[in-house]
Protein backbone atom coordinates (compact mmCIF):
# COMPACT_ATOMS: atom_id res chain seq x y z
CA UNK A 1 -13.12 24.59 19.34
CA UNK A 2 -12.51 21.98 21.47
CA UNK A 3 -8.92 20.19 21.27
CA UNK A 4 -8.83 17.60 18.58
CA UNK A 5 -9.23 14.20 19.97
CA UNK A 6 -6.22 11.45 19.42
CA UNK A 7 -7.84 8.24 17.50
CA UNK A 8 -5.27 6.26 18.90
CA UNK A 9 -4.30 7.26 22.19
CA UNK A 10 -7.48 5.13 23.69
CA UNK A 11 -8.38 1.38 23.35
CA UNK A 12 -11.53 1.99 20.79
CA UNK A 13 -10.47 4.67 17.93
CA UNK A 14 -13.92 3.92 16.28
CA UNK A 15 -15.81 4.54 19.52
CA UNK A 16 -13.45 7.97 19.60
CA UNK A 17 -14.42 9.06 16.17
CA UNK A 18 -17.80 8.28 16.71
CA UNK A 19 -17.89 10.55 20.20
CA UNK A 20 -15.53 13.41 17.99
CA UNK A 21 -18.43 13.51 15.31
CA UNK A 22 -21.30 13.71 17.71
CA UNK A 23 -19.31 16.59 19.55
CA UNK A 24 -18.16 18.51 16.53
CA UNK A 25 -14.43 17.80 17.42
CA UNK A 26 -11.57 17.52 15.05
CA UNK A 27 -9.52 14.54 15.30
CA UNK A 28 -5.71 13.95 15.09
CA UNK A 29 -3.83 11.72 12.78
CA UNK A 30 -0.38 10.51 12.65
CA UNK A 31 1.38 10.40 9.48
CA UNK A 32 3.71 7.33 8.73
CA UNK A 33 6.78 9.17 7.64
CA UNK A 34 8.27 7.03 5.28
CA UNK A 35 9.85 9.54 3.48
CA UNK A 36 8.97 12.86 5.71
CA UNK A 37 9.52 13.69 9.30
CA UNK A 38 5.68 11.70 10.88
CA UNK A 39 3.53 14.61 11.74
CA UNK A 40 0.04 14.68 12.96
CA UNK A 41 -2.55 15.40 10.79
CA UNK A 42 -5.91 17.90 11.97
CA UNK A 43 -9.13 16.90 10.49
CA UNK A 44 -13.00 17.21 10.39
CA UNK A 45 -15.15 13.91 11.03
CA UNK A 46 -16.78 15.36 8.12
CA UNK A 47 -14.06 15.23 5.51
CA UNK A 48 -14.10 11.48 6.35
CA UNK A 49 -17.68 10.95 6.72
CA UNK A 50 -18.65 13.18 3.05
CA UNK A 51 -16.94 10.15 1.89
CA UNK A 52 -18.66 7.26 3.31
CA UNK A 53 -21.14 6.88 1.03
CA UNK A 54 -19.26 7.19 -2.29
CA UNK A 55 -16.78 4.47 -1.09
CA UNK A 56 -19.86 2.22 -0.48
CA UNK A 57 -21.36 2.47 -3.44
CA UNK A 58 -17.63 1.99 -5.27
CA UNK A 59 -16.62 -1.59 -2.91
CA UNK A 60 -20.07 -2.39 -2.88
CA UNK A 61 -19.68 -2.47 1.46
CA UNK A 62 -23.34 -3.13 3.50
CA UNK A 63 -24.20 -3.77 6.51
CA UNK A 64 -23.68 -7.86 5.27
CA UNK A 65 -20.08 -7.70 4.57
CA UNK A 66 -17.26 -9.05 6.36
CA UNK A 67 -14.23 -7.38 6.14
CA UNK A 68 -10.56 -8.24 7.11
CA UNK A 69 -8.08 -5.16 7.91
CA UNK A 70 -4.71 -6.99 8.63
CA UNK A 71 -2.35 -3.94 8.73
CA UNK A 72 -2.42 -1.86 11.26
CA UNK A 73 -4.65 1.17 12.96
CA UNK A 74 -1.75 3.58 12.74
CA UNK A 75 -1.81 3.73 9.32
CA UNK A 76 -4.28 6.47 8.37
CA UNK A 77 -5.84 3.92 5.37
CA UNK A 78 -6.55 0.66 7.96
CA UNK A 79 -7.80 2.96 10.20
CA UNK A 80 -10.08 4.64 7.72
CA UNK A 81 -11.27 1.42 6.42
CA UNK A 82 -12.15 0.59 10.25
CA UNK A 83 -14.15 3.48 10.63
CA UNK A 84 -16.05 3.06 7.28
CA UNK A 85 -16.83 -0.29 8.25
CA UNK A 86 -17.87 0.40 11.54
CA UNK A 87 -19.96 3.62 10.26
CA UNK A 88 -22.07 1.24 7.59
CA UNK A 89 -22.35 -1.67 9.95
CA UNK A 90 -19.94 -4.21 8.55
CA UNK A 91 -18.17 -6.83 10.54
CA UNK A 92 -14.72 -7.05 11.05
CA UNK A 93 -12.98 -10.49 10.92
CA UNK A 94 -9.83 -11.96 11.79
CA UNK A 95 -8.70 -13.68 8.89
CA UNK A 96 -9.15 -13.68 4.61
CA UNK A 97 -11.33 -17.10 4.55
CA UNK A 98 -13.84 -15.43 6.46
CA UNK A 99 -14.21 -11.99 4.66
CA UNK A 100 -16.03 -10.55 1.61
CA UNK A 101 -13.77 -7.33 1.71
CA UNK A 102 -10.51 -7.35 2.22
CA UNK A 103 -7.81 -3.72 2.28
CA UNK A 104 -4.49 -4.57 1.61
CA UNK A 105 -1.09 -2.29 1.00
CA UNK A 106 0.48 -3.93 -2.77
CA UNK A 107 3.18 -5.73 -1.22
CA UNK A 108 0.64 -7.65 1.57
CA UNK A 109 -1.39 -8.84 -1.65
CA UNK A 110 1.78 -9.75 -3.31
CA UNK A 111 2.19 -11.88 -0.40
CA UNK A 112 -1.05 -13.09 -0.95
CA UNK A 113 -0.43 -14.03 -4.49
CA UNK A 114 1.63 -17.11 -3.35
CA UNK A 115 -1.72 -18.92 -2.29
CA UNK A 116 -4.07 -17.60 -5.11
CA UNK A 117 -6.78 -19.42 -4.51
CA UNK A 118 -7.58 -17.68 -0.92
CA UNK A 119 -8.57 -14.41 -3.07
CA UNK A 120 -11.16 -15.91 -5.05
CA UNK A 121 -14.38 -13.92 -4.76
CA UNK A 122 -12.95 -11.55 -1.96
CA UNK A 123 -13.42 -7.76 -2.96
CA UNK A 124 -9.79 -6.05 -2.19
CA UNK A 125 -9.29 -2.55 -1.97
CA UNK A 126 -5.34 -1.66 -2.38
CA UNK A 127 -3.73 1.68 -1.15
CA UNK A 128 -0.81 2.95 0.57
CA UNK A 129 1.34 2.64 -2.33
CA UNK A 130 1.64 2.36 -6.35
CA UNK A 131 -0.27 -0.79 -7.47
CA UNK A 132 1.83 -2.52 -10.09
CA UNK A 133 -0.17 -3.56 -13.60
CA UNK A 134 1.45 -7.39 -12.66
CA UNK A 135 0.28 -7.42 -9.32
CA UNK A 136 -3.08 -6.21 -10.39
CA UNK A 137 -3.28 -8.89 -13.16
CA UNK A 138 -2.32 -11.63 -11.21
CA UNK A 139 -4.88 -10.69 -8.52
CA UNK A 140 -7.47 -10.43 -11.05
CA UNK A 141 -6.38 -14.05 -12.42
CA UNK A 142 -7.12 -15.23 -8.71
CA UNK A 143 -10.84 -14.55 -9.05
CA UNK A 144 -10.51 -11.25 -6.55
CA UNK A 145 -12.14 -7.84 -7.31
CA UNK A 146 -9.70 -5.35 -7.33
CA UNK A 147 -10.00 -1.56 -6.43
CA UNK A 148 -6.95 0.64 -5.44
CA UNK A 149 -6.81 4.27 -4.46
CA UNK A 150 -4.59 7.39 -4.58
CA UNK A 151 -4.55 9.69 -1.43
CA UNK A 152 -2.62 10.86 1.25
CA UNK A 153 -3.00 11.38 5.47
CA UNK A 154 -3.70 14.86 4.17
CA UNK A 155 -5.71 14.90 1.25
CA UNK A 156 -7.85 11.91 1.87
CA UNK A 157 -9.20 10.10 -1.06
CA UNK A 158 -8.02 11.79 -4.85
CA UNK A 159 -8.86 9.11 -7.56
CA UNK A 160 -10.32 5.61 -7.42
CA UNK A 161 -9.62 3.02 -9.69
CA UNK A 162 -11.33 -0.81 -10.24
CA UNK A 163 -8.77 -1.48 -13.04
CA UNK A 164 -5.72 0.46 -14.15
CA UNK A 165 -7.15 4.15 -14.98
CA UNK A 166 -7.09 5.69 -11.65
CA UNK A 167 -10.07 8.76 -12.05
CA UNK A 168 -11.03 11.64 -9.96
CA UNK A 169 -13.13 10.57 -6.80
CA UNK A 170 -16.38 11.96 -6.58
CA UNK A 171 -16.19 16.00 -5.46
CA UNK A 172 -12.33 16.11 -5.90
CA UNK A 173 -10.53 18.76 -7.93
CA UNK A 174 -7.25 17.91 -9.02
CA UNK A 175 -4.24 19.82 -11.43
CA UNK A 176 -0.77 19.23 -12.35
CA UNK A 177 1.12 22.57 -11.59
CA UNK A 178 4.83 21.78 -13.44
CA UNK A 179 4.08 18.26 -12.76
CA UNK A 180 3.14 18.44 -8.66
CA UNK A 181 0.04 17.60 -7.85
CA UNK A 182 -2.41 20.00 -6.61
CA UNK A 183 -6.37 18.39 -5.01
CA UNK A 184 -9.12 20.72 -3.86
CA UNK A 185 -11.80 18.62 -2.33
CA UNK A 186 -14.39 18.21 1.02
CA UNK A 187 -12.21 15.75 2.09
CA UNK A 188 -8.69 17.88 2.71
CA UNK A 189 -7.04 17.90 6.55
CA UNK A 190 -7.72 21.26 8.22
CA UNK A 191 -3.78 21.27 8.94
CA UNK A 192 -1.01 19.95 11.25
CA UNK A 193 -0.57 19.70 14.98
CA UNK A 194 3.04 20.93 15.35
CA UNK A 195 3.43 24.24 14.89
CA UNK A 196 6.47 24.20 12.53
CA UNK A 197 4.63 22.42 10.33
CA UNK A 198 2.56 24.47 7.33
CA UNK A 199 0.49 22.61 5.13
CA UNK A 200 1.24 23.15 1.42
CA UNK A 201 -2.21 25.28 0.93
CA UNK A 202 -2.77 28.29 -1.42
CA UNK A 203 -5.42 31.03 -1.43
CA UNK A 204 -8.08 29.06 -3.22
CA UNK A 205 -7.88 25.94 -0.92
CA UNK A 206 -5.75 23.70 -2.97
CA UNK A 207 -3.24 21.79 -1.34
CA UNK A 208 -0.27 19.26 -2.80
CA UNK A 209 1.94 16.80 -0.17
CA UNK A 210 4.66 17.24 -3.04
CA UNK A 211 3.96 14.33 -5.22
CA UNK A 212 3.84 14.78 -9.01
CA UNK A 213 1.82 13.31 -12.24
CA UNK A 214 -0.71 14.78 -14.87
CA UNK A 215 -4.02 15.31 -14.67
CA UNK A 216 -6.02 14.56 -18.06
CA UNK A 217 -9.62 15.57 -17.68
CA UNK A 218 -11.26 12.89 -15.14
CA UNK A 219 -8.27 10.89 -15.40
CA UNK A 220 -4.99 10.73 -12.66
CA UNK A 221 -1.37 9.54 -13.45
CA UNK A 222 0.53 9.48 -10.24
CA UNK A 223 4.44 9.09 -10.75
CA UNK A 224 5.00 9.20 -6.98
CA UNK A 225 6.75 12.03 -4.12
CA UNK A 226 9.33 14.09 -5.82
CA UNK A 227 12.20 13.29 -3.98
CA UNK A 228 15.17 15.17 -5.42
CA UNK A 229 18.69 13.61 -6.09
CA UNK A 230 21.58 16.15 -6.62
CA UNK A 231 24.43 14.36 -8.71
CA UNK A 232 27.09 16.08 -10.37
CA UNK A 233 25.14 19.75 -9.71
CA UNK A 234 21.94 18.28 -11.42
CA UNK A 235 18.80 17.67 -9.78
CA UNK A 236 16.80 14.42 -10.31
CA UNK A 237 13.52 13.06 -9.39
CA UNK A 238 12.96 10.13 -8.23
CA UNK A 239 9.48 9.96 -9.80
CA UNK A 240 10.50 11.24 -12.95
CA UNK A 241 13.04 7.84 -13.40
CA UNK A 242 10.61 5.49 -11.67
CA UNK A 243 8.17 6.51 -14.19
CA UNK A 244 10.08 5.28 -17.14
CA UNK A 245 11.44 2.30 -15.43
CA UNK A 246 8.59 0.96 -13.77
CA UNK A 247 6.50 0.09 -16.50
CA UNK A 248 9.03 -2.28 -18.75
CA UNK A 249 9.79 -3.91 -15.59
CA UNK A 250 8.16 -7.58 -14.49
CA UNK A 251 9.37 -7.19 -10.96
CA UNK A 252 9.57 -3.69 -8.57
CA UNK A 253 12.06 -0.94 -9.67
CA UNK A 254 12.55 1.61 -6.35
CA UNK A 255 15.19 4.58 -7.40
CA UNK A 256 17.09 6.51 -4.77
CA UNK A 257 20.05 8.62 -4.56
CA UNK A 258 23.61 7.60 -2.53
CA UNK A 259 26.15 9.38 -1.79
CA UNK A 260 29.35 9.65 -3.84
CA UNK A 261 32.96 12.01 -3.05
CA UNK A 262 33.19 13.30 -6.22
CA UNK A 263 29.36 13.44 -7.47
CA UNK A 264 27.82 14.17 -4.76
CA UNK A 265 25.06 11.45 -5.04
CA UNK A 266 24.43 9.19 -7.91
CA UNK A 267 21.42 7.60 -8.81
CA UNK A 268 20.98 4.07 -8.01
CA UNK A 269 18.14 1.20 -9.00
CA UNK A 270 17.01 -1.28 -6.71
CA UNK A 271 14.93 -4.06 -8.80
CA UNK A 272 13.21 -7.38 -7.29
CA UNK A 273 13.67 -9.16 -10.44
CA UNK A 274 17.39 -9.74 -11.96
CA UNK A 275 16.26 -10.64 -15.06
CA UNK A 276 15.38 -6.86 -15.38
CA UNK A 277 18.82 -5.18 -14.90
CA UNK A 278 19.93 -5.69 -18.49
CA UNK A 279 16.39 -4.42 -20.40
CA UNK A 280 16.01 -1.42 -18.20
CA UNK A 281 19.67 -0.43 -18.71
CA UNK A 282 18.54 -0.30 -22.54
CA UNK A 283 15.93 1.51 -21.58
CA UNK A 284 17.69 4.08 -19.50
CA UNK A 285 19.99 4.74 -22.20
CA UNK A 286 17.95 6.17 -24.41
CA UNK A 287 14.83 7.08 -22.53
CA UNK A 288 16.65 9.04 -20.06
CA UNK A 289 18.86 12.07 -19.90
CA UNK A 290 22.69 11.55 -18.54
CA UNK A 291 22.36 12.42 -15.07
CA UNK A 292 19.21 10.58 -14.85
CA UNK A 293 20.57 7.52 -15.78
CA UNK A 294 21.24 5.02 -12.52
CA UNK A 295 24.97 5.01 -12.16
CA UNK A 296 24.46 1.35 -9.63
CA UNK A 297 21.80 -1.05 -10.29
CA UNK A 298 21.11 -3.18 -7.28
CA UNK A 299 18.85 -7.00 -7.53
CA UNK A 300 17.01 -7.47 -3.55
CA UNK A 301 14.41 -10.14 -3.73
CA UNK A 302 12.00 -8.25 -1.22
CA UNK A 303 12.37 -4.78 -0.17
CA UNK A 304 12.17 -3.49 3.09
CA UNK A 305 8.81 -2.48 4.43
CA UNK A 306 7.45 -0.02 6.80
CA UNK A 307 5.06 -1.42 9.63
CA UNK A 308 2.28 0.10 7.41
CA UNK A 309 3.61 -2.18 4.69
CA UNK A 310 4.69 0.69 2.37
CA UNK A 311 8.30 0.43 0.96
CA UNK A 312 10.98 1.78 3.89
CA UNK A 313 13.01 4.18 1.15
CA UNK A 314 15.00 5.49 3.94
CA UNK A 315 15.94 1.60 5.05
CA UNK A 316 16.52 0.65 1.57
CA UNK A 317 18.57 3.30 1.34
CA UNK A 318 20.90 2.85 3.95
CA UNK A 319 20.78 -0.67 2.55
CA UNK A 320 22.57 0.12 -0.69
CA UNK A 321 24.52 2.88 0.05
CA UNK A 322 27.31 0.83 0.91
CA UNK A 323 26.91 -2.02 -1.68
CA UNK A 324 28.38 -2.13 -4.61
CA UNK A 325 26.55 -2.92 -7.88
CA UNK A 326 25.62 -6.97 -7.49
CA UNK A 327 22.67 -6.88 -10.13
């Protein structure tokens, strides 16, 4: 086979996928790395274009539409969204008053929220990160449509959603295997670029990028990457506490691990809203085991953001990890 061909490294990535899929060439992604190493991600055209019509029929994208892609073509879901759009016929515009379709990471329509009134009637498609149930209502309050995804660089799409239940996409397997997350679909990468890097892949084709949740029939419940904090000789996810936090909160709740001389590291909560330090403390004492339990518990209006608009963990991070507790 031909060698894959870069997306990005020319001036027209949809002309590029367009020439890779007429050639039968796999093409080459770059992962973000907001919590990982970035690596490059091998893939079919086909895995992305077995796709193209199901996400049509679910944003309801024609040849008519207009559709505005602020974030940029690095990140593996803009770029995706150009391609689609491109593929069906759609026209891209520069800005939200002109578009009928609109994909957005959470915090850019958060941003969005402070003007409401721009969203009405515009169809937004959310990915890149968890979609709060506030954020959704208050889109939905705006008069926008709202669908969000679950996927990954690798895996492609794994469950759709137009209100909170996130379900299985169309031709996508999915199990929870001691709460990681295992897909099995047409869509999956063929693999990395580096070398030293080994897709998580097992004899039957199922592959996991680490992140856990259950899997109830149709139905997806992603608590996020795993993300393991060793305090005091115990290991704790990070998705695990998020996942009880998260939903009593009214702002953002973002849990990571500093470290401490004696501990090791403890566990520390970042919220955007102050008002929510005292309930979730409640809450973590009895809905969460001792080491579990966020030793600091930190108030930051915004968090910090990767240029693909997905929360910086390794910024935030470094943020805190000399703070005391000021929530």
């Amino acid at each position: 086979m031909n060698d894959p061909v870069d997306l990005l490294a020319g001036a027209d990535p949809l002309a590029a996928f367009r020439r890779a899929h007429a050639a039968g060439q796999q093409v080459a992604l770059r992962t973000s790395g907001t919590t990982t190493t970035p690596r490059t991600v091998l893939r079919t055209t086909d895995s992305w274009v077995d796709s193209f019509d199901h996400v049509a029929r679910l944003t309801g994208l024609s040849a008519a539409s207009r559709v505005w892609i602020p974030g940029p073509l690095t990140a593996t879901m803009n770029l995706f969204a150009a391609v689609h759009a491109d593929w069906v016929g759609a026209t891209r515009v520069a800005g939200l008053t002109e578009a009928t379709h609109a994909y957005l990471t959470p915090a850019a329509l958060r941003r969005l929220l402070a003007e409401p009134a721009v969203l009405a009637g515009v169809r937004v498609v959310v990915a890149g990160d968890r979609l709060d149930p506030a954020t959704l209502a208050s889109a939905h309050a705006a008069g926008a449509q709202v669908s969000h995804y679950y996927g990954a660089a690798e895996l492609s799409f794994v469950a759709w959603a137009d209100g909170e239940t996130l379900r299985l996409f169309p031709g996508v397997e999915a199990q929870a295997r001691d709460g990681e997350l295992w897909v099995r679909s047409p869509y999956l990468c063929a693999g990395y670029l580096e070398p030293d890097q080994v897709a998580m892949r097992d004899a039957d084709g199922w592959v996991t990028v680490g992140d856990r949740g259950l899997v109830r029939g149709s139905t997806l419940e992603v608590h996020g990457r795993a993300g393991g904090i060793t305090t005091a000789g115990a290991t704790v996810l990070v998705a695990d506490v998020e996942r009880v936090l998260r939903p009593q909160a009214r702002g953002d709740v973002v849990v990571t691990g500093v470290a401490h001389p004696d501990l090791g590291e403890v566990v520390v909560a970042v919220v955007t809203d102050a008002a929510d330090v005292a309930p979730l403390k409640a809450l973590a004492r009895t809905a969460l085991m001792p080491p579990q339990r966020p030793r600091r518990w930190v108030h930051r209006a915004t968090l910090p953001l990767t240029r693909h608009g997905k929360v910086d963990r390794a910024a935030l991070t470094r943020d805190v990890s000399t703070e005391r507790e000021d929530a």
